[in-house]
N, C-alpha and C. Protein backbone atom coordinates (compact mmCIF):
# COMPACT_ATOMS: atom_id res chain seq x y z
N UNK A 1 100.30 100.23 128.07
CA UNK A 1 98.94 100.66 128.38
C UNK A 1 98.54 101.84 127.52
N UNK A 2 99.37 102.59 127.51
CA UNK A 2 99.57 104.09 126.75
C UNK A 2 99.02 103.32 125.11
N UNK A 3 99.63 102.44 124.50
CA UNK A 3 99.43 102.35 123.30
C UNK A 3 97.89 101.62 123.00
N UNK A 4 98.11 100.83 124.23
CA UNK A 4 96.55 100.18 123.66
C UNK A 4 95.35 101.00 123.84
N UNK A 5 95.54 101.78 124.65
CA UNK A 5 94.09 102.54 124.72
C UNK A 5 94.14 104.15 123.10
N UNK A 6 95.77 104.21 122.99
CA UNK A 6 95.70 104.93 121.73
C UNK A 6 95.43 104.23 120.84
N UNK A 7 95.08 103.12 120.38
CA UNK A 7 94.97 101.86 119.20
C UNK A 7 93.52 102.20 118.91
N UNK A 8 92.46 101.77 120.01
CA UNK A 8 90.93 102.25 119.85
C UNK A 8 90.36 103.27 119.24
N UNK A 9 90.98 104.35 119.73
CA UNK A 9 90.80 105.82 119.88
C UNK A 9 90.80 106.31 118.17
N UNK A 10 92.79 105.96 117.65
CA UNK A 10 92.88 106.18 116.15
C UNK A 10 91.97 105.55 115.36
N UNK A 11 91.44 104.08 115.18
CA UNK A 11 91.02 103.42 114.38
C UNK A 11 89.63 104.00 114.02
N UNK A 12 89.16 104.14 114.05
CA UNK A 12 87.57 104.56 113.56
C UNK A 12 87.94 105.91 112.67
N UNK A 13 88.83 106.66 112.99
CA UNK A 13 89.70 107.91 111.90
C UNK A 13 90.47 107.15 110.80
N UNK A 14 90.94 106.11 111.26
CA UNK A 14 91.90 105.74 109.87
C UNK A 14 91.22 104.84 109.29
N UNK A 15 90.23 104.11 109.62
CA UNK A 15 89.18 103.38 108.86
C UNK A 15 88.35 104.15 108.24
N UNK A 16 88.14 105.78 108.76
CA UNK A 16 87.35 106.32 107.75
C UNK A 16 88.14 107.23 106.37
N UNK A 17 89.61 107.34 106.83
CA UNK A 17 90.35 107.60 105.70
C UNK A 17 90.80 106.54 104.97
N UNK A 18 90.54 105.28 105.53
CA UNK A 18 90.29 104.00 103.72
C UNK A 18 89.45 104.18 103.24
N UNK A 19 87.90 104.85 103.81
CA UNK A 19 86.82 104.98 103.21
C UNK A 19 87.02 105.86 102.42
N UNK A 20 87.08 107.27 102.92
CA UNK A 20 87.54 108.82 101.84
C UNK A 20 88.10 108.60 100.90
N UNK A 21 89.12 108.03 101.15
CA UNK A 21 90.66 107.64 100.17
C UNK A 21 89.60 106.52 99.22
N UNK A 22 89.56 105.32 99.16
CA UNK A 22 88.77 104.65 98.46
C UNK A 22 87.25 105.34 97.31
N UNK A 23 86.80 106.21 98.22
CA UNK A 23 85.28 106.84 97.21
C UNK A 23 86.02 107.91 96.21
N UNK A 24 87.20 108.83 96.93
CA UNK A 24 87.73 109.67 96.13
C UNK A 24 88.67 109.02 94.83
N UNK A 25 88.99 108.34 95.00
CA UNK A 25 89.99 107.09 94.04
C UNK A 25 88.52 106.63 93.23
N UNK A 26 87.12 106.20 93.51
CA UNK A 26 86.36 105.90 92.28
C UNK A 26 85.98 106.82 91.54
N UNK A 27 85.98 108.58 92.44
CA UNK A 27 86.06 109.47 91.30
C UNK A 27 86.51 109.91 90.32
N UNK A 28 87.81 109.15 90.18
CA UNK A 28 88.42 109.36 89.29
C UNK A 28 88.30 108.91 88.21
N UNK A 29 87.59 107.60 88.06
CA UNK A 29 86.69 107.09 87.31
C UNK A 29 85.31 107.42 86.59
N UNK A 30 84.39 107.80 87.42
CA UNK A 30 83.49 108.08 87.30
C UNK A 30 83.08 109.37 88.41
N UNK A 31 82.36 110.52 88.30
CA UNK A 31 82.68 111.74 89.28
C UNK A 31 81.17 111.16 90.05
N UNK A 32 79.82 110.94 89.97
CA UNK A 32 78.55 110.76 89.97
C UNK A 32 78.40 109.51 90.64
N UNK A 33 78.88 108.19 90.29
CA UNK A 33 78.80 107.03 90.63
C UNK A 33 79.08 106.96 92.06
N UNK A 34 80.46 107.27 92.19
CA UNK A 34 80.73 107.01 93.98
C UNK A 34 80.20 107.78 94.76
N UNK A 35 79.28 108.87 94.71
CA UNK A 35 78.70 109.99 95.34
C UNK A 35 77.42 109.42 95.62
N UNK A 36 77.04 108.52 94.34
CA UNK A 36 75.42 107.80 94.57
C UNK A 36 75.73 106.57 95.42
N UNK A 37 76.54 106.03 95.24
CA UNK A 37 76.50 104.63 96.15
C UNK A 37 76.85 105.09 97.66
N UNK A 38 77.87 105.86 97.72
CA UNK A 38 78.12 106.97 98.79
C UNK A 38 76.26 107.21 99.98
N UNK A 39 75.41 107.94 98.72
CA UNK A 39 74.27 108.38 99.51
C UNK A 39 73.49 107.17 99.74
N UNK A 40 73.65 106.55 99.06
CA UNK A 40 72.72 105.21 99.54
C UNK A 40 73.11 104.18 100.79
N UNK A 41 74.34 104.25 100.86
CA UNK A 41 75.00 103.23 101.56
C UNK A 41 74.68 104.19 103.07
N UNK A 42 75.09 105.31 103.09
CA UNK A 42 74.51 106.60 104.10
C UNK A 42 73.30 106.34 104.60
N UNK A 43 71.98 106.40 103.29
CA UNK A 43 70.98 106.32 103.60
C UNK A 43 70.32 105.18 103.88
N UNK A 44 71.04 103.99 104.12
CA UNK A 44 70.63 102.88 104.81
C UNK A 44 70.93 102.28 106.17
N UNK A 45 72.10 103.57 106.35
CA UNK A 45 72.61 103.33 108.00
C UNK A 45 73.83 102.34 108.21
N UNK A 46 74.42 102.19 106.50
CA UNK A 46 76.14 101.27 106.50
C UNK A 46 77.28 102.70 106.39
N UNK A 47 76.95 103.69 106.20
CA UNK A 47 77.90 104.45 106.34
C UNK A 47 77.78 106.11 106.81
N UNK A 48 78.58 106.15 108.27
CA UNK A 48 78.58 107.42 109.10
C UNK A 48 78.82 108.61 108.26
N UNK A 49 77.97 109.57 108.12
CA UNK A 49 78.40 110.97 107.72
C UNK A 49 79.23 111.71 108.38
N UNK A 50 80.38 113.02 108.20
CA UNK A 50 80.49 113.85 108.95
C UNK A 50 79.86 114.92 108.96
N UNK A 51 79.80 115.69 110.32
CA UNK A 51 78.32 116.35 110.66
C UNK A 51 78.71 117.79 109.27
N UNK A 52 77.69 117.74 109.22
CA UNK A 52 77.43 118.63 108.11
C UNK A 52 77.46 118.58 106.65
N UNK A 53 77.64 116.92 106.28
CA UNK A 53 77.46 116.44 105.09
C UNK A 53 76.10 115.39 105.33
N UNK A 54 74.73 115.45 105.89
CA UNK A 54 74.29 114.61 106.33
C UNK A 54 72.94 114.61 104.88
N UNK A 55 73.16 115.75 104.40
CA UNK A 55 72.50 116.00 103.01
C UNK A 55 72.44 115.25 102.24
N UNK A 56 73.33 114.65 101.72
CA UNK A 56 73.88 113.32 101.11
C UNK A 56 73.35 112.22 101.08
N UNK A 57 72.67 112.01 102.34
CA UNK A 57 71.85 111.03 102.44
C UNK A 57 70.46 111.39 102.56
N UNK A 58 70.11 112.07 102.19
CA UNK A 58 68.85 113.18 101.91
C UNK A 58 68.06 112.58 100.12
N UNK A 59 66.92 112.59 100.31
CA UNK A 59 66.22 111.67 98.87
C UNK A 59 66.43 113.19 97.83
N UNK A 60 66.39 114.27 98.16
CA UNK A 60 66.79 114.97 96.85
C UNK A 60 67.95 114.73 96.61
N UNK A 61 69.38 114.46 97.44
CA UNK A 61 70.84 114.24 96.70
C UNK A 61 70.73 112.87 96.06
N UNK A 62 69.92 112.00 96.38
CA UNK A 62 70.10 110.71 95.90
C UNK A 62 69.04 110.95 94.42
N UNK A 63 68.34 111.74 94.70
CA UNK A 63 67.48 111.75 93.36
C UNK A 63 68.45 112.36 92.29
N UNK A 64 68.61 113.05 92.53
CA UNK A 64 69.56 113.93 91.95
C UNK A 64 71.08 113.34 91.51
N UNK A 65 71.84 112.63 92.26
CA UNK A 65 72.78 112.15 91.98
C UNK A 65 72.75 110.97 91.13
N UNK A 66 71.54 110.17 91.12
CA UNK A 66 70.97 109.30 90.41
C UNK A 66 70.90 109.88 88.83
N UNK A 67 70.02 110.66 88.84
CA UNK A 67 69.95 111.29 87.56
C UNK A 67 71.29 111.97 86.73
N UNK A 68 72.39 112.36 87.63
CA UNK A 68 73.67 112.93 87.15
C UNK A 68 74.30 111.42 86.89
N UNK A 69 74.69 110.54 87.64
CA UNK A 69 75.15 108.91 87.50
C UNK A 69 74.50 108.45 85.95
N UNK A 70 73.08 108.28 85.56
CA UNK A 70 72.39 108.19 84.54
C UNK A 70 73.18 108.87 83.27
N UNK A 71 72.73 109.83 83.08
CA UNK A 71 73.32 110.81 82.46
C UNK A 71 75.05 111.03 82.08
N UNK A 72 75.74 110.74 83.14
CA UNK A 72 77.50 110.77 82.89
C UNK A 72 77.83 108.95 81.91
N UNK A 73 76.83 108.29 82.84
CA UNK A 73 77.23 107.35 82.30
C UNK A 73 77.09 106.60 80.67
N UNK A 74 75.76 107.43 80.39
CA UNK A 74 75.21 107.39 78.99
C UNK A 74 76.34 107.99 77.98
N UNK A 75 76.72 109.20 78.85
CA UNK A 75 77.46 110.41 77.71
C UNK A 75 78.61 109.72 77.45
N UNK A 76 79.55 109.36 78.44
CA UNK A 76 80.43 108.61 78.19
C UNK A 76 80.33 107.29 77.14
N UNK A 77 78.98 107.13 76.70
CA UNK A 77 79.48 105.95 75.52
C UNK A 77 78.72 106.45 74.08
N UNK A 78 79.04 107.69 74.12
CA UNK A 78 78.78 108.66 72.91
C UNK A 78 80.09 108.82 72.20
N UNK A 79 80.49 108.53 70.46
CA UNK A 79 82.01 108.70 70.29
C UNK A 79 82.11 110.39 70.76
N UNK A 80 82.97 110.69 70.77
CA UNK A 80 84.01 112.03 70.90
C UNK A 80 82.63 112.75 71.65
N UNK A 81 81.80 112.72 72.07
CA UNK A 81 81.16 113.32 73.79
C UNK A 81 82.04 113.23 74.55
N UNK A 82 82.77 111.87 74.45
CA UNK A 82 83.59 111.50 75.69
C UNK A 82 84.53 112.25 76.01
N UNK A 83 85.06 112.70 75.31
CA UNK A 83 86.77 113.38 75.19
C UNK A 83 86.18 114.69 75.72
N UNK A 84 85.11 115.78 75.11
CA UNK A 84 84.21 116.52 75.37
C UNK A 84 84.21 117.13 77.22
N UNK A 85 83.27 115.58 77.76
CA UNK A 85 83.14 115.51 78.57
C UNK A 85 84.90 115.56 79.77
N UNK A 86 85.71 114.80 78.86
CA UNK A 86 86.89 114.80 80.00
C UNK A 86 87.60 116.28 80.24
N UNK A 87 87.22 117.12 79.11
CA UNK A 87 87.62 118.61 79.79
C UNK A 87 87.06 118.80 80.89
N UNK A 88 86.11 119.17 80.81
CA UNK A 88 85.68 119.64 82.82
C UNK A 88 85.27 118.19 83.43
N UNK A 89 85.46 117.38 83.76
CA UNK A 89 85.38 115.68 84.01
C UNK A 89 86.56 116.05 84.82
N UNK A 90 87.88 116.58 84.23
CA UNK A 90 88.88 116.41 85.65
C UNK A 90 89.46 117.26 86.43
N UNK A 91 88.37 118.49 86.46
CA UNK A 91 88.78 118.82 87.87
C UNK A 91 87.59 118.95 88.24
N UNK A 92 86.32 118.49 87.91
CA UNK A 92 85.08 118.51 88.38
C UNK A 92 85.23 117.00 89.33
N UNK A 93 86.49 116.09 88.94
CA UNK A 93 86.56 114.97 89.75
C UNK A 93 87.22 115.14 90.86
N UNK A 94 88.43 116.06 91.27
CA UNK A 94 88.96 116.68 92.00
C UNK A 94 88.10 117.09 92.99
N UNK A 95 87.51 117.59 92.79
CA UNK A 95 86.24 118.60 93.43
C UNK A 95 85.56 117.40 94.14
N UNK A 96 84.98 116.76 93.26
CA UNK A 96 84.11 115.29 94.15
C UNK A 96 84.80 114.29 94.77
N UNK A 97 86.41 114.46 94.08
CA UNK A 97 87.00 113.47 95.42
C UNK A 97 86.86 113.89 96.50
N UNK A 98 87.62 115.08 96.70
CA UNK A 98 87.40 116.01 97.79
C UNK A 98 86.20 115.73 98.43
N UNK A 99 85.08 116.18 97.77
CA UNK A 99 83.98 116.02 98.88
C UNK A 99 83.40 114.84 99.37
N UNK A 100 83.58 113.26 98.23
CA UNK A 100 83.42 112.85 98.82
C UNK A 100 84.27 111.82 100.31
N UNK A 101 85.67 112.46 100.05
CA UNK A 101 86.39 112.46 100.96
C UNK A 101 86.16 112.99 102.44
N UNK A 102 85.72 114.46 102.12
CA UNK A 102 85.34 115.20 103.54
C UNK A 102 84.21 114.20 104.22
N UNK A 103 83.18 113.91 103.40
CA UNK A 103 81.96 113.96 103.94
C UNK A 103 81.97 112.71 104.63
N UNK A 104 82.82 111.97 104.58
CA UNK A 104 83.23 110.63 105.62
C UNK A 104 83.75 110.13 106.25
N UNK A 105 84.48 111.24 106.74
CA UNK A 105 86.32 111.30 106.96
C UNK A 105 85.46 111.76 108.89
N UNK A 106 85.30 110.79 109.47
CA UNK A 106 84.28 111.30 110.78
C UNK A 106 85.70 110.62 111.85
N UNK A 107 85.37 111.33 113.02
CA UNK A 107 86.50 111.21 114.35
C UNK A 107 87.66 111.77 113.79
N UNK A 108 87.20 112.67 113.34
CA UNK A 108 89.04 113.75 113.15
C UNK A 108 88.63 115.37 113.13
N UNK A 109 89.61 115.84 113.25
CA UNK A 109 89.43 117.53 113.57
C UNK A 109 89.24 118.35 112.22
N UNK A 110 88.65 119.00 111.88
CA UNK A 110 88.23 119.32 110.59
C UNK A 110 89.22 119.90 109.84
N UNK A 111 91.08 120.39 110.75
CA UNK A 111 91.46 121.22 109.90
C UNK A 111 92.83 119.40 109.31
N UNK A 112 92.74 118.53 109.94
CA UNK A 112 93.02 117.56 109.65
C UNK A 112 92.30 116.86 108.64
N UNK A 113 91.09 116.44 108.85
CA UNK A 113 89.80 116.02 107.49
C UNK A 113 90.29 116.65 106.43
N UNK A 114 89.93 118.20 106.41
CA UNK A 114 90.27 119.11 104.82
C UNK A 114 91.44 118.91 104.53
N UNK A 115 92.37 118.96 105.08
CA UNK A 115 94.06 118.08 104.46
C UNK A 115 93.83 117.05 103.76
N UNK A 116 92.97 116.05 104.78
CA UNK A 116 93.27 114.95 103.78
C UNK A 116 92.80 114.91 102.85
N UNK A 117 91.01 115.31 102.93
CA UNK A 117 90.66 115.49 101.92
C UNK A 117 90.87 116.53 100.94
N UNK A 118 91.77 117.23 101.13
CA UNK A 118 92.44 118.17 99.35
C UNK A 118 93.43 117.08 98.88
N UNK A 119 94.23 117.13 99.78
CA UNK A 119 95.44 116.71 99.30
C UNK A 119 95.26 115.03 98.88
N UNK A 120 94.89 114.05 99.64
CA UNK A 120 94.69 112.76 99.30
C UNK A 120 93.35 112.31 98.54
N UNK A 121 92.08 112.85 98.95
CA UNK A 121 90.91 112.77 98.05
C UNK A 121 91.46 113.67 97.16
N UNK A 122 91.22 114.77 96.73
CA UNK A 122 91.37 115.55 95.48
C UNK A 122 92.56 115.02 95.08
N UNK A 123 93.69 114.65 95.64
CA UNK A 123 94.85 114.17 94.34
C UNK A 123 94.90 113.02 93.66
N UNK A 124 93.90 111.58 94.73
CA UNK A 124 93.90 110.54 94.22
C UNK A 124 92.87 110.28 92.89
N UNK A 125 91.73 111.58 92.96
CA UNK A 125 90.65 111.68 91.93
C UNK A 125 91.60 111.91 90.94
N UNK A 126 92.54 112.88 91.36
CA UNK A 126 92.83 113.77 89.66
C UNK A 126 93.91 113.01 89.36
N UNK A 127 94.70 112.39 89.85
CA UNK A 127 95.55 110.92 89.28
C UNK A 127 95.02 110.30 88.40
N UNK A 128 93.95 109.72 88.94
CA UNK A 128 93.37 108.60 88.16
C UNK A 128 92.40 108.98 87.21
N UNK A 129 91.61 109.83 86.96
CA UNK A 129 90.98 110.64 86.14
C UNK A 129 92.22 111.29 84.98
N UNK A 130 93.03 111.97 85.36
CA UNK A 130 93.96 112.43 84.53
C UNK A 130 94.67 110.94 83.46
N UNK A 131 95.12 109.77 84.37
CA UNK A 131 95.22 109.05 83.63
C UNK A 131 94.23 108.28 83.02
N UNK A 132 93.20 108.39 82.94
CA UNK A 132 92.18 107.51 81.95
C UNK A 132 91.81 108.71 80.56
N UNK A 133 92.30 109.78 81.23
CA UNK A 133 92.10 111.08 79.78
C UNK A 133 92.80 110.57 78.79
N UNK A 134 94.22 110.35 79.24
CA UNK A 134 95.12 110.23 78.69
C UNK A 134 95.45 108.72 77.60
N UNK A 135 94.65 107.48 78.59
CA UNK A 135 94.35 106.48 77.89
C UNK A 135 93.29 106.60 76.96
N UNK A 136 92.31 107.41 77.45
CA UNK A 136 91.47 107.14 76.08
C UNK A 136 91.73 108.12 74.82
N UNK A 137 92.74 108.79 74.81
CA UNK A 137 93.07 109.83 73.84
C UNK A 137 93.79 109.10 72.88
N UNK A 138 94.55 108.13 73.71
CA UNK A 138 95.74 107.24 73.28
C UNK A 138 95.16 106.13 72.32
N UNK A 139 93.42 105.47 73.14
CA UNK A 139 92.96 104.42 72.50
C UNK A 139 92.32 104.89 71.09
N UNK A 140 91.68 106.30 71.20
CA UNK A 140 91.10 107.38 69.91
C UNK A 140 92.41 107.02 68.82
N UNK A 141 93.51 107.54 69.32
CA UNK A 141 94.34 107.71 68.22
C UNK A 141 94.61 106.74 67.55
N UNK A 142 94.53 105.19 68.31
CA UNK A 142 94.94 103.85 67.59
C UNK A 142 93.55 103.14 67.42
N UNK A 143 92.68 103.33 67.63
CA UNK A 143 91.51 102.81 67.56
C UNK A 143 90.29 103.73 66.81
N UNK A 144 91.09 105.17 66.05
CA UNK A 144 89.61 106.17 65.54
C UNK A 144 88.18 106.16 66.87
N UNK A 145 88.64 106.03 67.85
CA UNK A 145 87.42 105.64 68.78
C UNK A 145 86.31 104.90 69.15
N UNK A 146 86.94 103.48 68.35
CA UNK A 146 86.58 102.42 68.33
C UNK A 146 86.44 101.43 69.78
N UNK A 147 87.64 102.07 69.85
CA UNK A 147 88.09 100.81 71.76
C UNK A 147 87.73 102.07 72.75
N UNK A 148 86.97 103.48 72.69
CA UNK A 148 86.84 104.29 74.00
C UNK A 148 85.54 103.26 74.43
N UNK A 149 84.48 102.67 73.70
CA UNK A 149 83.81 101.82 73.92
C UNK A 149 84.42 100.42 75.45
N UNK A 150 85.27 100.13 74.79
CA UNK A 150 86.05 99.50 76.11
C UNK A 150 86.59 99.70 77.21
N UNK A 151 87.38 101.38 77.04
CA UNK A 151 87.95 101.79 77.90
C UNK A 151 86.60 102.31 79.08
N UNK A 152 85.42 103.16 78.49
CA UNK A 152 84.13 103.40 79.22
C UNK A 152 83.95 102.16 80.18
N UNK A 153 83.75 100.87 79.46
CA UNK A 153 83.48 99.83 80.34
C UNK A 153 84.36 100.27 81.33
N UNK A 154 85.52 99.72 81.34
CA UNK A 154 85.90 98.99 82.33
C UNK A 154 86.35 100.83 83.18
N UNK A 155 86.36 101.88 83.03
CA UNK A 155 86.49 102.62 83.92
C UNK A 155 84.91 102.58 85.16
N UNK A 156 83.84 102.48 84.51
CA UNK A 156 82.79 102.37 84.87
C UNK A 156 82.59 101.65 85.83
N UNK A 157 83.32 99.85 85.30
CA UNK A 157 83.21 98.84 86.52
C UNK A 157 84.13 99.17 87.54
N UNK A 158 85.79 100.05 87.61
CA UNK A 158 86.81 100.28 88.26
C UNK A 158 85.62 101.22 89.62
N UNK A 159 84.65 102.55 88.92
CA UNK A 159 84.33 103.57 89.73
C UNK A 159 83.09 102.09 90.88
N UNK A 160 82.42 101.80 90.42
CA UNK A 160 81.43 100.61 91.05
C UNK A 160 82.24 100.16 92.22
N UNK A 161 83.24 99.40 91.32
CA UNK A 161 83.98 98.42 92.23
C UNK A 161 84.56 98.86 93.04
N UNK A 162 85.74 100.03 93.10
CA UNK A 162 85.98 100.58 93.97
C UNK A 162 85.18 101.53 95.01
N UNK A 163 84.24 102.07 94.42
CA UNK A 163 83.23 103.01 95.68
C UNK A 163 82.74 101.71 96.76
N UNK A 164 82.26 100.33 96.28
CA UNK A 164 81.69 99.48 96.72
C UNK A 164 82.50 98.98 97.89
N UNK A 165 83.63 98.55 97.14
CA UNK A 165 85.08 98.22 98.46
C UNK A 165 85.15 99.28 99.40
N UNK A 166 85.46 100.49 99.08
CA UNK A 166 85.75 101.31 100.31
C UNK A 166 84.14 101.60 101.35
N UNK A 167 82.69 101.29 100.75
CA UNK A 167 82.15 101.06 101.85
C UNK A 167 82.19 99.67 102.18
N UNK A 168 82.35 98.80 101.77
CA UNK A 168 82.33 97.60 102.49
C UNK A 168 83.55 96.81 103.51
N UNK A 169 84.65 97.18 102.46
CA UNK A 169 85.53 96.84 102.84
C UNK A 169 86.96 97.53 103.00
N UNK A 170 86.89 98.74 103.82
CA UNK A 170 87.20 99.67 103.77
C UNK A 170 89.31 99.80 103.66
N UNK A 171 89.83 97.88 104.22
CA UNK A 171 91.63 98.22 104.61
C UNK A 171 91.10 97.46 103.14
N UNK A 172 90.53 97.11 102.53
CA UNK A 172 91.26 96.39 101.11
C UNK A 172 90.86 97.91 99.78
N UNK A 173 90.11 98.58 100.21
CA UNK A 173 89.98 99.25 99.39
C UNK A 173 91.31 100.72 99.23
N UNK A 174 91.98 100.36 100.52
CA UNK A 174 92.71 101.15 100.88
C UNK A 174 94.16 101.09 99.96
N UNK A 175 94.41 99.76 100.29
CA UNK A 175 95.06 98.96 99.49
C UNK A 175 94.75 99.13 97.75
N UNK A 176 93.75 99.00 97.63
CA UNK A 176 93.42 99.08 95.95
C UNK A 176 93.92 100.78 95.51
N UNK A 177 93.47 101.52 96.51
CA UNK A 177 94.34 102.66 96.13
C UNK A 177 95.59 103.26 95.89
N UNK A 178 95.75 102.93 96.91
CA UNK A 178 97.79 102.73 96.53
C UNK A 178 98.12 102.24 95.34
N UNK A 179 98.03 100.89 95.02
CA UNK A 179 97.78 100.33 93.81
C UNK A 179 97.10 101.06 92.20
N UNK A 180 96.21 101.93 92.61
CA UNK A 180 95.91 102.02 91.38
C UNK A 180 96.29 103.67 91.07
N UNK A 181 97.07 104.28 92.43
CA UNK A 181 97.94 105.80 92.33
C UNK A 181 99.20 105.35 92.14
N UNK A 182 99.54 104.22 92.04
CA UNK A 182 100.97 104.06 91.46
C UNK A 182 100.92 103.72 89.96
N UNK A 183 100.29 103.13 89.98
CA UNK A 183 99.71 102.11 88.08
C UNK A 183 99.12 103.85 87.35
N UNK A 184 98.79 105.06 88.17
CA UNK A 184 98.18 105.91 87.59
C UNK A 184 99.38 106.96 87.03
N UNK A 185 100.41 106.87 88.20
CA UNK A 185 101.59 107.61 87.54
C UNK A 185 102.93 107.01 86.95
N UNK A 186 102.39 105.98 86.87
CA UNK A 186 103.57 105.27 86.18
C UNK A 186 102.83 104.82 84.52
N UNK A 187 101.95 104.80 84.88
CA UNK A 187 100.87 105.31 83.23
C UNK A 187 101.14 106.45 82.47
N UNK A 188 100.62 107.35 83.50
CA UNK A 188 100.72 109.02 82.88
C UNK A 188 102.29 109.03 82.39
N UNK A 189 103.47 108.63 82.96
CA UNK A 189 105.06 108.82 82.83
C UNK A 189 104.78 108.06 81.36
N UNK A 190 104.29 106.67 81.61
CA UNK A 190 104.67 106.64 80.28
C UNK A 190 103.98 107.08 79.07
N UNK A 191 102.74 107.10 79.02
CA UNK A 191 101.58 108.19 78.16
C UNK A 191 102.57 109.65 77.77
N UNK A 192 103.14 110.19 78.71
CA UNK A 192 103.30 111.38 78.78
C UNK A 192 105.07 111.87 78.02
N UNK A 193 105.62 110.79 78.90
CA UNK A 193 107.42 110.90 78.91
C UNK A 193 107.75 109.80 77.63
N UNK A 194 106.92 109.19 76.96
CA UNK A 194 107.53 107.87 76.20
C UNK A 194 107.71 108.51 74.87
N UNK A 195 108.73 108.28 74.31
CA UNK A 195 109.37 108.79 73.34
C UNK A 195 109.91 107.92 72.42
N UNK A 196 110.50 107.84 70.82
CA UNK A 196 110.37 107.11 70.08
C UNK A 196 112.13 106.71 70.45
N UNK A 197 112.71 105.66 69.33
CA UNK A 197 113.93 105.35 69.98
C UNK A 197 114.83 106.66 69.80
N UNK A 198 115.90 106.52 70.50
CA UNK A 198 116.65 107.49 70.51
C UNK A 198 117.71 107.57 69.68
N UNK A 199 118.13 109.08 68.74
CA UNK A 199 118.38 108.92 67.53
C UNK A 199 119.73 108.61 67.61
N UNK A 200 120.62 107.88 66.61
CA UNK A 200 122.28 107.50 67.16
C UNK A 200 122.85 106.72 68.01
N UNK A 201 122.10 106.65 68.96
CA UNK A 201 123.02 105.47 69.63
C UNK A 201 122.58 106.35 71.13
């Protein structure tokens, strides 16, 4: 009896940390994008605020976030803007995982929320942001910055697709995270740790 009436109670908290976890994971992609689909999805009454992020769904953040979404997304398919842009891009993504982690993270105690959201929004942003720095530095060097053109795409469709899942579909987007914080440090290891053969034997 004890468990089933605790089953109800948790779920609407851990369904909103697939959501957090999911929007903060498209920041890492894109910082602007999941913040706008974020306010819209808000401002149509598909997704609960927590009290004091209710701004968000407010027509100046959406105007506004619109115009920053516009704008990030243009710059990013400028050659070497991009690289530019990924200096403050990743911990300015940190920052927006985080918030947009807090700001949805509803039926939990706030000093629980800000945990998750530092530690799991802000780390899953700067994972995955850190590793797309690192890929497109990688694609510059073998491509003169020919393929950041590609890499833009498809980070672009990753931030969409994933902000989209975690409001819609909040245990698969949950899932896509895990998934794409493991693929993010087992990237960076090898981006980072891969070394040429080893000399002698």
């Amino acid at each position: 009896m004890g468990e089933g009436s605790l089953g109800p109670a948790l779920w609407p908290g851990l369904l909103s940390v697939a959501v957090g976890l999911g929007l903060a994971a498209a920041c890492g992609f894109r910082i602007f994008v999941p913040l706008l689909i974020a306010s819209l999805a808000a401002r149509f009454g598909h997704l609960p605020l927590t009290s004091g992020f209710e701004w968000l769904a407010g027509p100046s953040a959406m105007i506004a976030l619109s115009t920053a979404t516009v704008l990030e997304i243009g710059a990013y398919y400028i050659p070497w803007l991009d690289h530019a842009l990924d200096t403050v891009a990743t911990p300015t993504a940190v920052v927006a995982g985080m918030l947009a982690s807090a700001a949805v993270l509803t039926n939990l105690p706030a000093p629980l929320r800000w945990a998750i959201a530092i530690v799991g929004g802000g780390g899953a942003a700067g994972l995955i942001q850190g590793s797309s720095v690192l890929l497109r530095l990688k694609s510059s060097l073998l491509t003169g910055g020919a393929g950041n053109f590609a890499v833009s795409t498809l980070e672009l469709i990753g931030a969409v697709a994933v902000a989209l899942l975690a409001v819609l579909a909040p245990l698969a987007a949950a899932v896509a995270v895990v998934l794409l914080v493991a693929y993010a440090i087992r990237t960076t290891g090898r981006l980072v740790f891969r070394r040429g053969p080893a000399a002698g034997g």
